[in-house]
PDB file of N, CA and C in Angstrom:
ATOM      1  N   UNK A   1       0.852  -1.191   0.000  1.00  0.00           N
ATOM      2  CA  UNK A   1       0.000   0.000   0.000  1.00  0.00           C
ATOM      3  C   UNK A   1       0.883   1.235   0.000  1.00  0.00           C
ATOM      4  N   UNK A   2       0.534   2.247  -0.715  1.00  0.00           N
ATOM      5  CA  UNK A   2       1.133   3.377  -0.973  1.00  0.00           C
ATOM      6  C   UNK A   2       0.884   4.358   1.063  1.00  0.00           C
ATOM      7  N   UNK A   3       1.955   5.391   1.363  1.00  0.00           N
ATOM      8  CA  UNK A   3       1.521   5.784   1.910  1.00  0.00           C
ATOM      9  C   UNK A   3       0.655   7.616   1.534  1.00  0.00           C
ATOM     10  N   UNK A   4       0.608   8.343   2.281  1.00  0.00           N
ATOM     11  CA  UNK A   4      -0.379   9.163   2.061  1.00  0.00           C
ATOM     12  C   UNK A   4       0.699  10.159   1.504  1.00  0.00           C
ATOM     13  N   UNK A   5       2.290  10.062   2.260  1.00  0.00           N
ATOM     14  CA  UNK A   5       3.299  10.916   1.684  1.00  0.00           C
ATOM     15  C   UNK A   5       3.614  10.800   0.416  1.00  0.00           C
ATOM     16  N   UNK A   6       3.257   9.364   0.047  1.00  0.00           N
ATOM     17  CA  UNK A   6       3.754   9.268  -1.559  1.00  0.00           C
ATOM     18  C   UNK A   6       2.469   9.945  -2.691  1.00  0.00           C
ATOM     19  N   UNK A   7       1.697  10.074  -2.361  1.00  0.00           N
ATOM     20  CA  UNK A   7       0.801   9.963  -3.149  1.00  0.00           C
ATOM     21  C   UNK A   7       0.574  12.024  -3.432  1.00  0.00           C
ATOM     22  N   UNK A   8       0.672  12.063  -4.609  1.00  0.00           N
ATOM     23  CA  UNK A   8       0.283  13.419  -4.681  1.00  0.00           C
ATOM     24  C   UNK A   8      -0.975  13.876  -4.564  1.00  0.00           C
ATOM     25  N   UNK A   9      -0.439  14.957  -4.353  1.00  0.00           N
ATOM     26  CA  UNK A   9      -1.498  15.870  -3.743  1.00  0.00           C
ATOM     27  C   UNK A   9      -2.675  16.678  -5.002  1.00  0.00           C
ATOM     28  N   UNK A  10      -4.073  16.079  -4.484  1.00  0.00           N
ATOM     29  CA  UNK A  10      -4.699  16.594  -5.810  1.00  0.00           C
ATOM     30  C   UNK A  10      -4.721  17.926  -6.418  1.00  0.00           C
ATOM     31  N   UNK A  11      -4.953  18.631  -4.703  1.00  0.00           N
ATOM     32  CA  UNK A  11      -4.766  20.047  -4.854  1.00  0.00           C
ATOM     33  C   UNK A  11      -3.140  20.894  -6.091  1.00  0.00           C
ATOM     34  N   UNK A  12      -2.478  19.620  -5.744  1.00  0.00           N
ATOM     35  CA  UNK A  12      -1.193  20.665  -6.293  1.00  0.00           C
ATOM     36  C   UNK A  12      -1.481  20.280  -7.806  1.00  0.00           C
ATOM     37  N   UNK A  13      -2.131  19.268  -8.212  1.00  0.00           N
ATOM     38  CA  UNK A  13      -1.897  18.982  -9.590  1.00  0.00           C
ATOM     39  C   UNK A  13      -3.047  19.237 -10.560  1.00  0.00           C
ATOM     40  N   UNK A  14      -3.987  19.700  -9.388  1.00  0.00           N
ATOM     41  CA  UNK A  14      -4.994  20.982  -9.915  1.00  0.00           C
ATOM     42  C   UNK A  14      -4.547  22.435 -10.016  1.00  0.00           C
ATOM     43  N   UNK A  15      -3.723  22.708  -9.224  1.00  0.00           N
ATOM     44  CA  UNK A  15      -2.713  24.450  -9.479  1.00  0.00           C
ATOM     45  C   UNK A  15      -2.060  23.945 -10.744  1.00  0.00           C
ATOM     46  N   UNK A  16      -1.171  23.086 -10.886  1.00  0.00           N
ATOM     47  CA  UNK A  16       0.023  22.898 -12.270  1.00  0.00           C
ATOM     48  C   UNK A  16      -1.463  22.942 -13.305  1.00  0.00           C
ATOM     49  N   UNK A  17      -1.895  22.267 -13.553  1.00  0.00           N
ATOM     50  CA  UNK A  17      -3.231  22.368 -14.400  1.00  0.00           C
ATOM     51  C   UNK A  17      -3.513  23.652 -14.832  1.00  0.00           C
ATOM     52  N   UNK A  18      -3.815  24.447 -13.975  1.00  0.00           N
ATOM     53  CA  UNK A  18      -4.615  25.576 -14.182  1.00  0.00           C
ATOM     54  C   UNK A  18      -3.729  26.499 -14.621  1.00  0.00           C
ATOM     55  N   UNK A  19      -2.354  26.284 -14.077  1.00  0.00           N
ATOM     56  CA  UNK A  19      -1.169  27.154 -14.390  1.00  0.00           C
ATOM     57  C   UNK A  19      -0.902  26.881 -15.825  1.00  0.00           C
ATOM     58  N   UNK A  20      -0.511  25.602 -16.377  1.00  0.00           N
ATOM     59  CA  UNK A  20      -0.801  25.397 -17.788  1.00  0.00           C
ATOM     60  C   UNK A  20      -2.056  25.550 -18.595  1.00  0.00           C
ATOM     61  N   UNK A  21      -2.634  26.149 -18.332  1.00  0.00           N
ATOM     62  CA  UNK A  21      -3.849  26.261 -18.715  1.00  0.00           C
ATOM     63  C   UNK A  21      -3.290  27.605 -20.133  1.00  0.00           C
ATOM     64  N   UNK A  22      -2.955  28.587 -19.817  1.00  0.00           N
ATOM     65  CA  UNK A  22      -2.703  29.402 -20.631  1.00  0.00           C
ATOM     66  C   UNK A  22      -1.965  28.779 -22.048  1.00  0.00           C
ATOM     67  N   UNK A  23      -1.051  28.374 -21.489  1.00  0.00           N
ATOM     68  CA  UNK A  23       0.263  27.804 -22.526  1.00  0.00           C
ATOM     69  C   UNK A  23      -0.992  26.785 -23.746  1.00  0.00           C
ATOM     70  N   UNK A  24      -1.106  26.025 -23.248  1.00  0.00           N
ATOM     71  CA  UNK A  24      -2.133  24.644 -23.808  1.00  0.00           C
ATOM     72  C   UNK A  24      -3.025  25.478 -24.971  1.00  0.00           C
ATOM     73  N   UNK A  25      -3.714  26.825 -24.064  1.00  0.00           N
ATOM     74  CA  UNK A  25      -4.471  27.358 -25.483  1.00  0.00           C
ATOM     75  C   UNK A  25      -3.891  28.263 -26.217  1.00  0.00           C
ATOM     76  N   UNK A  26      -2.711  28.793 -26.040  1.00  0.00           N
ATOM     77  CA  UNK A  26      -2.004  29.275 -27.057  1.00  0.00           C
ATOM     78  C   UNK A  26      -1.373  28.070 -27.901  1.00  0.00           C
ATOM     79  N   UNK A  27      -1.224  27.375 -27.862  1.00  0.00           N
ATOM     80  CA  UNK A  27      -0.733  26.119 -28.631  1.00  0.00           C
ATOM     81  C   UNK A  27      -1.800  25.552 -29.527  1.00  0.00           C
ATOM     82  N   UNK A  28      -2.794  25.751 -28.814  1.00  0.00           N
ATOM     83  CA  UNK A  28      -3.942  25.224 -29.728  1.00  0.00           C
ATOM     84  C   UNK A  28      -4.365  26.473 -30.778  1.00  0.00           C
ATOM     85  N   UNK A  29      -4.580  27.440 -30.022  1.00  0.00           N
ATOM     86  CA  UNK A  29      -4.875  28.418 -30.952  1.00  0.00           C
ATOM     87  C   UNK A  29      -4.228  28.681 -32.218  1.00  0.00           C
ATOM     88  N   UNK A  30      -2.346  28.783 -32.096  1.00  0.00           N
ATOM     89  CA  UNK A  30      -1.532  28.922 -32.936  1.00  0.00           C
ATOM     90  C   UNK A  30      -1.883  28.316 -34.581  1.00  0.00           C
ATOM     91  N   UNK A  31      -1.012  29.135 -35.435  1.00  0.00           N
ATOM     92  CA  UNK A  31      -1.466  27.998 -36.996  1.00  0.00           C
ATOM     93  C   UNK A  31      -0.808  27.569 -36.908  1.00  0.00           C
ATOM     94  N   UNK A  32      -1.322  26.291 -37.102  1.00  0.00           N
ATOM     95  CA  UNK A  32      -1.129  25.000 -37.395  1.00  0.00           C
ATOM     96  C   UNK A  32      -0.223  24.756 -38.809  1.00  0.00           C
ATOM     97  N   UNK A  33      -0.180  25.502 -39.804  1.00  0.00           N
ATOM     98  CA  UNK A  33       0.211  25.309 -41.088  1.00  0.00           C
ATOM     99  C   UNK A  33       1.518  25.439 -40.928  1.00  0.00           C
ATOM    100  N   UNK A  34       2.531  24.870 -41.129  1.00  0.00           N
ATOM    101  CA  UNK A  34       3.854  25.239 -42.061  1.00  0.00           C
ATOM    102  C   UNK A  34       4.495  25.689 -42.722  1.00  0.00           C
ATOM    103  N   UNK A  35       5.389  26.904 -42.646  1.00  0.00           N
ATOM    104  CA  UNK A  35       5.767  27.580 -43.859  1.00  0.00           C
ATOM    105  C   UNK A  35       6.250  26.866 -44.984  1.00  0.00           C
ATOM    106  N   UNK A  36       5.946  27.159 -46.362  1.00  0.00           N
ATOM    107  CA  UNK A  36       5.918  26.526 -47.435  1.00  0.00           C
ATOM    108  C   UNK A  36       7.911  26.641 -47.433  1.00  0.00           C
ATOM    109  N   UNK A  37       8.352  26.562 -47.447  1.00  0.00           N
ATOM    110  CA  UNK A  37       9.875  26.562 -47.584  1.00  0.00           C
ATOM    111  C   UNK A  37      10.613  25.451 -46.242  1.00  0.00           C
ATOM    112  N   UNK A  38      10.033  25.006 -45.115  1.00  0.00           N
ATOM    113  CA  UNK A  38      10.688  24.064 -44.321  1.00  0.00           C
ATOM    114  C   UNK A  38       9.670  22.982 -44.648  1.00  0.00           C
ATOM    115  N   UNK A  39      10.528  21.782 -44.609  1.00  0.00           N
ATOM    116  CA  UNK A  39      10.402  20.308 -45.182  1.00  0.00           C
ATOM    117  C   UNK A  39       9.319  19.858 -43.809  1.00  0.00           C
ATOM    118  N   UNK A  40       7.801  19.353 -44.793  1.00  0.00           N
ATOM    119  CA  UNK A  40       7.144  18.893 -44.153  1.00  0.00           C
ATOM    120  C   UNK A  40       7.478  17.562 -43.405  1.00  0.00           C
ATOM    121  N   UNK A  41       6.954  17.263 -42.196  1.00  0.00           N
ATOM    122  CA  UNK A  41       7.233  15.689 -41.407  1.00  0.00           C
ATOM    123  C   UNK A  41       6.022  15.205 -42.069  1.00  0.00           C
ATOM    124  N   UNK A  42       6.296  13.538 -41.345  1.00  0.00           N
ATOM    125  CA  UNK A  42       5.190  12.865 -42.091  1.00  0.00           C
ATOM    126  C   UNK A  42       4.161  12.742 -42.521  1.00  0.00           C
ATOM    127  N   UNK A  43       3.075  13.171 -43.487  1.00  0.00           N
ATOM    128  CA  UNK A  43       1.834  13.235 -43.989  1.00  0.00           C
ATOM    129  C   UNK A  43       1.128  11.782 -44.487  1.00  0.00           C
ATOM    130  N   UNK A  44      -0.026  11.413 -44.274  1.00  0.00           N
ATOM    131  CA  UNK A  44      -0.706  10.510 -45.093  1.00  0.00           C
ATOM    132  C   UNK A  44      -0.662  10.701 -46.344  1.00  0.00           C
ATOM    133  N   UNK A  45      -0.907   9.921 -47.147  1.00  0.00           N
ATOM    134  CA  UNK A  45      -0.880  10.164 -48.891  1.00  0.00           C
ATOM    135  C   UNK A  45      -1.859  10.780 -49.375  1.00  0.00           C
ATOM    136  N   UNK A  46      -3.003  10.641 -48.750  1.00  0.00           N
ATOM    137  CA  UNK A  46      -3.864  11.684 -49.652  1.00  0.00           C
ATOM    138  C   UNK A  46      -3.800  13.066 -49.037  1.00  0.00           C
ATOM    139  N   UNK A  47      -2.915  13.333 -48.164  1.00  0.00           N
ATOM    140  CA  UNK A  47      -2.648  14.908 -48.120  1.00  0.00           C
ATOM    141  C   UNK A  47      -1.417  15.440 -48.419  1.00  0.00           C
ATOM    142  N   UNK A  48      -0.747  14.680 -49.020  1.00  0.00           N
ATOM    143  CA  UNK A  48       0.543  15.292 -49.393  1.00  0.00           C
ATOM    144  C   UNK A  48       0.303  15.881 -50.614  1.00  0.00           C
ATOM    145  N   UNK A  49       1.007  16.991 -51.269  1.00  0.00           N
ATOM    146  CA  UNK A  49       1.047  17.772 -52.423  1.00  0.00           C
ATOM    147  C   UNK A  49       1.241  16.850 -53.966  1.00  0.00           C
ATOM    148  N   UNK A  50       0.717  16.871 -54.665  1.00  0.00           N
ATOM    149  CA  UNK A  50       0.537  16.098 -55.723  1.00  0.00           C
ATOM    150  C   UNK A  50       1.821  16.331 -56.185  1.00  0.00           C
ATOM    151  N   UNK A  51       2.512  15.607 -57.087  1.00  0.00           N
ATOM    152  CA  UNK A  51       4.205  15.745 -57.909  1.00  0.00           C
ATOM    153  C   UNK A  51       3.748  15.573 -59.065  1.00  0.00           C
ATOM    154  N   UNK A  52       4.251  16.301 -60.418  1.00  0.00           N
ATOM    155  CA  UNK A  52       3.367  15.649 -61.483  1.00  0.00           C
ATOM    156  C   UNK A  52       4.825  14.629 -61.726  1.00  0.00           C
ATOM    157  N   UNK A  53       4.552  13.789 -62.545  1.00  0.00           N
ATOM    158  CA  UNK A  53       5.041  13.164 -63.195  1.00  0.00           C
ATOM    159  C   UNK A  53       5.857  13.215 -64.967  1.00  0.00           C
ATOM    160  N   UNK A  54       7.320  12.897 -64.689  1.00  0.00           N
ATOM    161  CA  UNK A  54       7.745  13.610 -66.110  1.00  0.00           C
ATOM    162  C   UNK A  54       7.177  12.298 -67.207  1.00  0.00           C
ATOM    163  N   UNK A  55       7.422  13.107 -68.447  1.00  0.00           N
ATOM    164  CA  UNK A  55       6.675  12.018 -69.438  1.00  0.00           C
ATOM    165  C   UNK A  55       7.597  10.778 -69.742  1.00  0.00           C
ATOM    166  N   UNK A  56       8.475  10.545 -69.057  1.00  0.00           N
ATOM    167  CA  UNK A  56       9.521   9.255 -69.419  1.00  0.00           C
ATOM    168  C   UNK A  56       8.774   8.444 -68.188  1.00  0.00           C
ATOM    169  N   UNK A  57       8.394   9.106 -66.949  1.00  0.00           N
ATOM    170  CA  UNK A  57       8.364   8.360 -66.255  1.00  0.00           C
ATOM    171  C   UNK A  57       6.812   7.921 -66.460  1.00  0.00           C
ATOM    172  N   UNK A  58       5.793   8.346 -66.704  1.00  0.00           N
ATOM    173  CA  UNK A  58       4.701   7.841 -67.263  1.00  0.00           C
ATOM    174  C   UNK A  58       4.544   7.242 -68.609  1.00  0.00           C
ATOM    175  N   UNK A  59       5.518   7.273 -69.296  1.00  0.00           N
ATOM    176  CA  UNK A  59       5.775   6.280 -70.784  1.00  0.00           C
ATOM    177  C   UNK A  59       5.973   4.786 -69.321  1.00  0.00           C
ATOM    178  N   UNK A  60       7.027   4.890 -68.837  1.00  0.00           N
ATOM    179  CA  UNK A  60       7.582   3.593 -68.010  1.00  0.00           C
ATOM    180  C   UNK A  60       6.772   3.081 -67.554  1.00  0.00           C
ATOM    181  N   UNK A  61       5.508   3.491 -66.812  1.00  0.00           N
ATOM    182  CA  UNK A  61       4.698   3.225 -66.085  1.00  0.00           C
ATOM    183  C   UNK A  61       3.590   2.477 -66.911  1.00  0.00           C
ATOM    184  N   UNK A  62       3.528   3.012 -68.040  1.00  0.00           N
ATOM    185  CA  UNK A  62       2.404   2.720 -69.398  1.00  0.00           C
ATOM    186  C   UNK A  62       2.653   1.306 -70.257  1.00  0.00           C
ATOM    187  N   UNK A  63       4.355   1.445 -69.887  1.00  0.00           N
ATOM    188  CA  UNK A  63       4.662  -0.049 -71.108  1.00  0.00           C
ATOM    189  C   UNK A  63       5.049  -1.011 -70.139  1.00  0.00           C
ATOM    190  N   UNK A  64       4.745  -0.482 -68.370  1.00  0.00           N
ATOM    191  CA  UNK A  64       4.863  -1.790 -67.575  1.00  0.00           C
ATOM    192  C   UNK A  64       3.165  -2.350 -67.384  1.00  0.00           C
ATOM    193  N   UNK A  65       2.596  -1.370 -67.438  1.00  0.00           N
ATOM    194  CA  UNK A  65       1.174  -1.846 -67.276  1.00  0.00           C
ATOM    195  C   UNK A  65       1.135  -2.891 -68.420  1.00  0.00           C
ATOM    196  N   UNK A  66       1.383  -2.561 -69.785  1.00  0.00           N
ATOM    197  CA  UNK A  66       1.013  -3.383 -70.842  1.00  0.00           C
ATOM    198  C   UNK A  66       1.358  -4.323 -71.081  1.00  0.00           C
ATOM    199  N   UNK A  67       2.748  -4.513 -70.105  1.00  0.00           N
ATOM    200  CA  UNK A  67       3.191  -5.673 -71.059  1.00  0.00           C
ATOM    201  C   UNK A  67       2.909  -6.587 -69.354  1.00  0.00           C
ATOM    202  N   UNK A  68       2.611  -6.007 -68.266  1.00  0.00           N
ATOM    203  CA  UNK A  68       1.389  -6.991 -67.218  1.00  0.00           C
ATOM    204  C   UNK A  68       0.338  -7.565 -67.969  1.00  0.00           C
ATOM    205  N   UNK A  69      -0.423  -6.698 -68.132  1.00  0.00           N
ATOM    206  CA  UNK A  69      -1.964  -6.997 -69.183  1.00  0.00           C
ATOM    207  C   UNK A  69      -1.675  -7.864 -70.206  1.00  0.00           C
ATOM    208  N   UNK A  70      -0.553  -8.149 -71.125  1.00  0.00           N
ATOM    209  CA  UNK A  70      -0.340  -8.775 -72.267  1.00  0.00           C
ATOM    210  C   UNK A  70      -0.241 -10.131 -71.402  1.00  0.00           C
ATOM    211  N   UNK A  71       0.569 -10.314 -70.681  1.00  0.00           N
ATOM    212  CA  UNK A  71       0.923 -11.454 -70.324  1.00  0.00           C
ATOM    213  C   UNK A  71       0.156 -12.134 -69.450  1.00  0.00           C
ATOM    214  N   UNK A  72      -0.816 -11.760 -68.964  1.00  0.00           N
ATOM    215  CA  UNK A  72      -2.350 -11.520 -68.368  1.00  0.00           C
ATOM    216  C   UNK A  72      -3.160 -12.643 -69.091  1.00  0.00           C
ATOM    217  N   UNK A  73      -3.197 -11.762 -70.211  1.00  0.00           N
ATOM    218  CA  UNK A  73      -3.782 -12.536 -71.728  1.00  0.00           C
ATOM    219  C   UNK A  73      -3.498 -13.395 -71.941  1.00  0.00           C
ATOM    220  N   UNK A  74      -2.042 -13.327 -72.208  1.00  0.00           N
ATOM    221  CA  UNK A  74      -1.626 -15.172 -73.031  1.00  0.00           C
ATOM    222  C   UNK A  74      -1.714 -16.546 -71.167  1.00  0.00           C
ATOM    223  N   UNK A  75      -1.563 -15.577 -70.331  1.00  0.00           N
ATOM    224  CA  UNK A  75      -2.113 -16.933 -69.307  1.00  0.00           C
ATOM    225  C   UNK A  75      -3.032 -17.282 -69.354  1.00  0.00           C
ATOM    226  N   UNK A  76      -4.611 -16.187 -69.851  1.00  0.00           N
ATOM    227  CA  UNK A  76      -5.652 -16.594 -69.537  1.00  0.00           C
ATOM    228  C   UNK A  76      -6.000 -18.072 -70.998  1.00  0.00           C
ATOM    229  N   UNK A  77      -5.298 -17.331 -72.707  1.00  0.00           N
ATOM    230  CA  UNK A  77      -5.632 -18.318 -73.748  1.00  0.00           C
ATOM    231  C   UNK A  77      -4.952 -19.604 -73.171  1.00  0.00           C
ATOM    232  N   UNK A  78      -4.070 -19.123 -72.935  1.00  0.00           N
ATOM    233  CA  UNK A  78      -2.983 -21.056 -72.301  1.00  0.00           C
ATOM    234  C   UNK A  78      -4.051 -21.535 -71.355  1.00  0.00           C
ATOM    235  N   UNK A  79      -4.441 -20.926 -70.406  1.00  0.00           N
ATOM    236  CA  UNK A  79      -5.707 -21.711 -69.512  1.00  0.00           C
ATOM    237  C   UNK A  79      -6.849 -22.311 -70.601  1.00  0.00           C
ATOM    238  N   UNK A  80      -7.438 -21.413 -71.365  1.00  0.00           N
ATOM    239  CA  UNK A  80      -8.717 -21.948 -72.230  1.00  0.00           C
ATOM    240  C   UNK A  80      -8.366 -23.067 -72.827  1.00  0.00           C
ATOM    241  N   UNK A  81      -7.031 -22.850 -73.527  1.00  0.00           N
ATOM    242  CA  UNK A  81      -7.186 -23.910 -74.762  1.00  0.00           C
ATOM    243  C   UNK A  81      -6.288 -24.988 -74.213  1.00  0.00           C
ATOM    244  N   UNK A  82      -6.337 -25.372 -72.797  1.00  0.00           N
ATOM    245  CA  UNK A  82      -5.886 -26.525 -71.807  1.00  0.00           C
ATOM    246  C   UNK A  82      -6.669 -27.625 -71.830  1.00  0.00           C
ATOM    247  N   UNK A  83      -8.364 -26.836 -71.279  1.00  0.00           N
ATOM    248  CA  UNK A  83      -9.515 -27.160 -71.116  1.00  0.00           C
ATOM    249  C   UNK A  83      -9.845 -28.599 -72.552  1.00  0.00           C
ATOM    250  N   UNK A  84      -9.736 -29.842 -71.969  1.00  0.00           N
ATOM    251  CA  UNK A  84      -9.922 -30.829 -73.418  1.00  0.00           C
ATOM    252  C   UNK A  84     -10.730 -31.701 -72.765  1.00  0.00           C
ATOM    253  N   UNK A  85     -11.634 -32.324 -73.560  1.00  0.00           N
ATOM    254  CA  UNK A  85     -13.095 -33.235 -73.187  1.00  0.00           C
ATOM    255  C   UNK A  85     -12.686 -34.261 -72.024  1.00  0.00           C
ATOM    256  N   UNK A  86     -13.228 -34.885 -71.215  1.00  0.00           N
ATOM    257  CA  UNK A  86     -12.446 -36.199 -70.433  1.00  0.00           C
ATOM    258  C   UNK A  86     -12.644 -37.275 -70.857  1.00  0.00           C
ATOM    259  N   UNK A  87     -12.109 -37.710 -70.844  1.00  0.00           N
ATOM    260  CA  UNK A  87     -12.257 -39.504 -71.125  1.00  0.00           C
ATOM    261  C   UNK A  87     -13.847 -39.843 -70.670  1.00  0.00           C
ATOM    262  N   UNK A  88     -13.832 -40.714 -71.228  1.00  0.00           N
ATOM    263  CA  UNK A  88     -15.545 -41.634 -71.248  1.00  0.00           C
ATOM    264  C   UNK A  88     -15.425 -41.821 -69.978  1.00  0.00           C
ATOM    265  N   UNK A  89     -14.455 -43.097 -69.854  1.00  0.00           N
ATOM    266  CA  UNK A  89     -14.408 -43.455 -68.427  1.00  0.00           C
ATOM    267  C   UNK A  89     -14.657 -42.844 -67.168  1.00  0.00           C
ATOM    268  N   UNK A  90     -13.067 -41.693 -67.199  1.00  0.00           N
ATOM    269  CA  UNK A  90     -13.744 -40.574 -66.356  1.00  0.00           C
ATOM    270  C   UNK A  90     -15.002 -40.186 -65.645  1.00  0.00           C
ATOM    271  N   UNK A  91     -15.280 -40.107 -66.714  1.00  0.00           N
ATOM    272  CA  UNK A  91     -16.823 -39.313 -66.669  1.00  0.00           C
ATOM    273  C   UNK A  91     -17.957 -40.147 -66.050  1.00  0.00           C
ATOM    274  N   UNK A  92     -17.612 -41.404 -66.468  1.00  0.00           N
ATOM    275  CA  UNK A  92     -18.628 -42.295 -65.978  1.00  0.00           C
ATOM    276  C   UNK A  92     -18.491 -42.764 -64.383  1.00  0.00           C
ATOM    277  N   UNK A  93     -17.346 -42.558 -63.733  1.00  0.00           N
ATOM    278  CA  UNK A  93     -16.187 -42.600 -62.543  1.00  0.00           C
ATOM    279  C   UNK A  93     -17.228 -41.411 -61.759  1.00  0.00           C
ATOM    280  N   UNK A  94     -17.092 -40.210 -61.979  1.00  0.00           N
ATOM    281  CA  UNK A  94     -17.456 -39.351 -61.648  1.00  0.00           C
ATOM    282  C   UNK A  94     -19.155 -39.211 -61.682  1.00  0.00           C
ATOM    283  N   UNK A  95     -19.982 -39.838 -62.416  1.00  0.00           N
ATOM    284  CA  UNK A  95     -21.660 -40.146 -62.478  1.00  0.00           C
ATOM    285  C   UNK A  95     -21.354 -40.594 -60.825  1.00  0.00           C
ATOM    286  N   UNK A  96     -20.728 -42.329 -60.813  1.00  0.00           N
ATOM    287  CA  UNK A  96     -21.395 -42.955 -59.995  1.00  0.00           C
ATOM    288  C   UNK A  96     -20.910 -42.648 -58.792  1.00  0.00           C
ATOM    289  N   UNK A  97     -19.590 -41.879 -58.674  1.00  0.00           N
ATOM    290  CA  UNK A  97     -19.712 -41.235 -57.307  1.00  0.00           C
ATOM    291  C   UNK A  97     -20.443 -40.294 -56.928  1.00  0.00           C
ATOM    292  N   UNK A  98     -20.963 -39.424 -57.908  1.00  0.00           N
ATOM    293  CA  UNK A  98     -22.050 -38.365 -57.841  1.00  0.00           C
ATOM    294  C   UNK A  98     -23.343 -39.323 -56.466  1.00  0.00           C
ATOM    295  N   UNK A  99     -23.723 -40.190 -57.283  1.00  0.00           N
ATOM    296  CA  UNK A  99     -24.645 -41.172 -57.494  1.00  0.00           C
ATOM    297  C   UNK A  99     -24.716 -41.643 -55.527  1.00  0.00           C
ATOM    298  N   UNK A 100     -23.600 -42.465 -55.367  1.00  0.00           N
ATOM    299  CA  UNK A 100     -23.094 -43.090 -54.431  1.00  0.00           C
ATOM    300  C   UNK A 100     -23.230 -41.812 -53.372  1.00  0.00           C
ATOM    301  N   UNK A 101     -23.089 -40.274 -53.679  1.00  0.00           N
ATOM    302  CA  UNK A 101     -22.969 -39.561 -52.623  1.00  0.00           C
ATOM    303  C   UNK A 101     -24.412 -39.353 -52.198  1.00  0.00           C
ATOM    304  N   UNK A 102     -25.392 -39.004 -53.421  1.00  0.00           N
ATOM    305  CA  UNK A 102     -26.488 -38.746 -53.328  1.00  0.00           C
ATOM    306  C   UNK A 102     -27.179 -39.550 -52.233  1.00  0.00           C
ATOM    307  N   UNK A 103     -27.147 -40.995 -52.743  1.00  0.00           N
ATOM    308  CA  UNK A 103     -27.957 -41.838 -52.043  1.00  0.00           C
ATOM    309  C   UNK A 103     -27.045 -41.857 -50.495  1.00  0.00           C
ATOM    310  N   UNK A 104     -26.128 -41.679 -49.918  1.00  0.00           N
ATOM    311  CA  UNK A 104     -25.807 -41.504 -48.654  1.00  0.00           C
ATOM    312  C   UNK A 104     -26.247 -40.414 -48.331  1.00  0.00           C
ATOM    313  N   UNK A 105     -26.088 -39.452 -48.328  1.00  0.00           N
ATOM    314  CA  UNK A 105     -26.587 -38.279 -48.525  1.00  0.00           C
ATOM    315  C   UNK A 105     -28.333 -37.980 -47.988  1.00  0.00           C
ATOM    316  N   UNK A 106     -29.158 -38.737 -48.911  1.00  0.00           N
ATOM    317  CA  UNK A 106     -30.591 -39.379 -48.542  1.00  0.00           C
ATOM    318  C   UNK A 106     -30.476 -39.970 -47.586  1.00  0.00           C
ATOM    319  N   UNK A 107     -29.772 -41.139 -47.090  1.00  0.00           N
ATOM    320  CA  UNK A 107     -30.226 -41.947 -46.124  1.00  0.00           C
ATOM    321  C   UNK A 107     -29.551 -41.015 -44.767  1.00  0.00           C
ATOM    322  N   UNK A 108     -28.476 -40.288 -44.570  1.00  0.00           N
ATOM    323  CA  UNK A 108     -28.056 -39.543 -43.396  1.00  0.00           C
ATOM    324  C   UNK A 108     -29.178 -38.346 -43.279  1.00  0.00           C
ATOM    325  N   UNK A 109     -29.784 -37.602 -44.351  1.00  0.00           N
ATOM    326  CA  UNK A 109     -30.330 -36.923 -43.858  1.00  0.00           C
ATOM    327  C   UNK A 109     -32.425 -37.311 -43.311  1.00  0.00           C
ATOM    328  N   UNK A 110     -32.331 -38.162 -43.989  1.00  0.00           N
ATOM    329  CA  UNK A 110     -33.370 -38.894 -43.506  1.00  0.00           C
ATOM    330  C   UNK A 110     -34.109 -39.509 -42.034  1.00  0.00           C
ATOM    331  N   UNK A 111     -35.327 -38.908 -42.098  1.00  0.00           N
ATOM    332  CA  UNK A 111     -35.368 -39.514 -39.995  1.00  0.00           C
ATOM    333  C   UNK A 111     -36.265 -41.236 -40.093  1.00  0.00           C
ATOM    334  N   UNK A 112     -35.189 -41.888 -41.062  1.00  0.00           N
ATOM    335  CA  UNK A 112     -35.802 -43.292 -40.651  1.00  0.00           C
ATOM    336  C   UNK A 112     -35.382 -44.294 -39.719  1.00  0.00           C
ATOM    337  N   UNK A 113     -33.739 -43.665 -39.191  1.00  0.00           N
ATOM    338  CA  UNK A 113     -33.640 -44.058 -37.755  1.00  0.00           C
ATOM    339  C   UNK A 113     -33.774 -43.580 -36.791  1.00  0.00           C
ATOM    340  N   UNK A 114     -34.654 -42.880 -36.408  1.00  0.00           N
ATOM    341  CA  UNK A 114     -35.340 -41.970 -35.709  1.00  0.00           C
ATOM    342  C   UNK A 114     -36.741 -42.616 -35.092  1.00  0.00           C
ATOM    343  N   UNK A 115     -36.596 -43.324 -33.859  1.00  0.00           N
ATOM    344  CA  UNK A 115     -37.557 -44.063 -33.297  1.00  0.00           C
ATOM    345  C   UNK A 115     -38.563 -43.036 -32.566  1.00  0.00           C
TER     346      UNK A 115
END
């Protein structure tokens, strides 16, 4: 347990309070803005000042997009023309497990063991 000497005193840290009281609203009051000539600290991105961009560096930006997108493309035709009929068999493999699930399927959800 703390004793009563350690523990500050509310009264005094209601005076420091009140004594800062002035300072606190001149600080708040003050502008806030930055002179345009000292280097801003950290900003989020959508409030930082737009940069334009020189035209080499938006050519760069233009023939990386494209040649993403191109190659985009030829993954998606290599996927399509992958796609080839299945075997008979297969297919018939795949009916009767269809088949086999169904009818379990029926009998679990069914209340015929359900006395």
């Amino acid at each position: 347990m703390s004793t009563p000497e350690e523990r500050p005193n509310p009264d005094d840290a209601l005076a420091r309070a009140r004594a800062a009281r002035e300072q606190m609203a001149a600080a708040l009051t003050e502008v806030q803005e930055p002179d345009s000539d000292e280097p801003l600290g950290w900003q989020p991105i959508w409030k930082r000042p737009r940069k334009p961009k020189s035209k080499a560096a938006k050519k760069a930006e233009l023939r990386k997009q494209r040649k993403r997108l191109q190659e985009a493309a030829k993954r998606r035709l290599a996927a399509a023309n992958s796609r080839r009929p299945r075997s008979r068999q297969n297919r018939i493999g795949n009916a009767a497990a269809r088949r086999d699930a169904r009818a379990l399927s029926r009998v679990r959800h069914s209340n015929a063991w359900l006395w």
